[in-house]
Protein backbone atom coordinates (compact mmCIF):
# COMPACT_ATOMS: atom_id res chain seq x y z
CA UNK A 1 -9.44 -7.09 41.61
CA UNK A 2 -9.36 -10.31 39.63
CA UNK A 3 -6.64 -12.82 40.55
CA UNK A 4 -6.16 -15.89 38.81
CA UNK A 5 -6.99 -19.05 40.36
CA UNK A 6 -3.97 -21.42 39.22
CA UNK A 7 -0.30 -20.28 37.61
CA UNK A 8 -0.66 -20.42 33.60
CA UNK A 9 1.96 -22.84 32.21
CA UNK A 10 4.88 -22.17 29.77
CA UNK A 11 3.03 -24.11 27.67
CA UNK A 12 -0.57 -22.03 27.26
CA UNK A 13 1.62 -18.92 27.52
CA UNK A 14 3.99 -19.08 25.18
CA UNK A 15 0.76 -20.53 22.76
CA UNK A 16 -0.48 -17.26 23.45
CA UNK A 17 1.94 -15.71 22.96
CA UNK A 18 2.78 -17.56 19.04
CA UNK A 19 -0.62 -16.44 18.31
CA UNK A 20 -0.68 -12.92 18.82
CA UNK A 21 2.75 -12.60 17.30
CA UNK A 22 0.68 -14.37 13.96
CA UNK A 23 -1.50 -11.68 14.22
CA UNK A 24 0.61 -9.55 13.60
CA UNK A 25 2.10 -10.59 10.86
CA UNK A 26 -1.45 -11.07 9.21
CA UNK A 27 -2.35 -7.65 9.89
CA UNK A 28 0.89 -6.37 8.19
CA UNK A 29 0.48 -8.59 5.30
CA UNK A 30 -3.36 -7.07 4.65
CA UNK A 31 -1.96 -3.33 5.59
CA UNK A 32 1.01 -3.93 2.80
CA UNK A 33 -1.37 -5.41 -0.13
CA UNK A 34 -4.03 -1.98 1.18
CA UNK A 35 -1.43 -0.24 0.44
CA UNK A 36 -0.07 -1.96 -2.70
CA UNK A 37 -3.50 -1.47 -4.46
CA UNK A 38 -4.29 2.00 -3.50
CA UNK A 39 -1.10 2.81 -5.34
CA UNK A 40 -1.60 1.55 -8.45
CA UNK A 41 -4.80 2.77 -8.72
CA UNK A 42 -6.50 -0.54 -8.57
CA UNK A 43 -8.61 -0.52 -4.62
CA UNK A 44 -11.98 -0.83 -4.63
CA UNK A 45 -14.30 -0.40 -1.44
CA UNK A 46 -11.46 1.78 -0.14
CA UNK A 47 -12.44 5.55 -0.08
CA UNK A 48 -9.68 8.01 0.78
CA UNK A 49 -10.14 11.94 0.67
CA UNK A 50 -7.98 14.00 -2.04
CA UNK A 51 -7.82 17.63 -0.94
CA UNK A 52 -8.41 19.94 -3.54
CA UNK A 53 -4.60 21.32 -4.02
CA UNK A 54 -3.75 18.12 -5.04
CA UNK A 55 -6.79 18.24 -7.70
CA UNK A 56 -5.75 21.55 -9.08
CA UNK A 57 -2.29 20.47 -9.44
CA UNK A 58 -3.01 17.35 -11.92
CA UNK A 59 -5.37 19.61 -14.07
């Protein structure tokens, strides 16, 4: 098993730690705009599937 060779300090880790908490917040920020656009009807390169229930229904 892999063991690290020296103790990581507060420093590096909590830098780590910033930047996959940044991530994060990124990530929600594309998924909330994603869903924003497929909402209104305006996404483009993003292909969902529509069953055909919900076709017959708007006809």
């Amino acid at each position: 098993m892999a063991v690290p060779k020296k103790k990581t300090s507060k420093g590096k880790r909590n830098q780590r730690h910033a930047h996959w908490k940044a991530k994060a917040g990124a990530a929600a920020q594309r998924a909330m705009s994603l869903g924003k656009s497929v909402l209104s009807g305006r996404a483009q390169g993003f292909v969902y599937p529509i069953s055909e229930s919900e076709e017959s229904e708007e006809s």
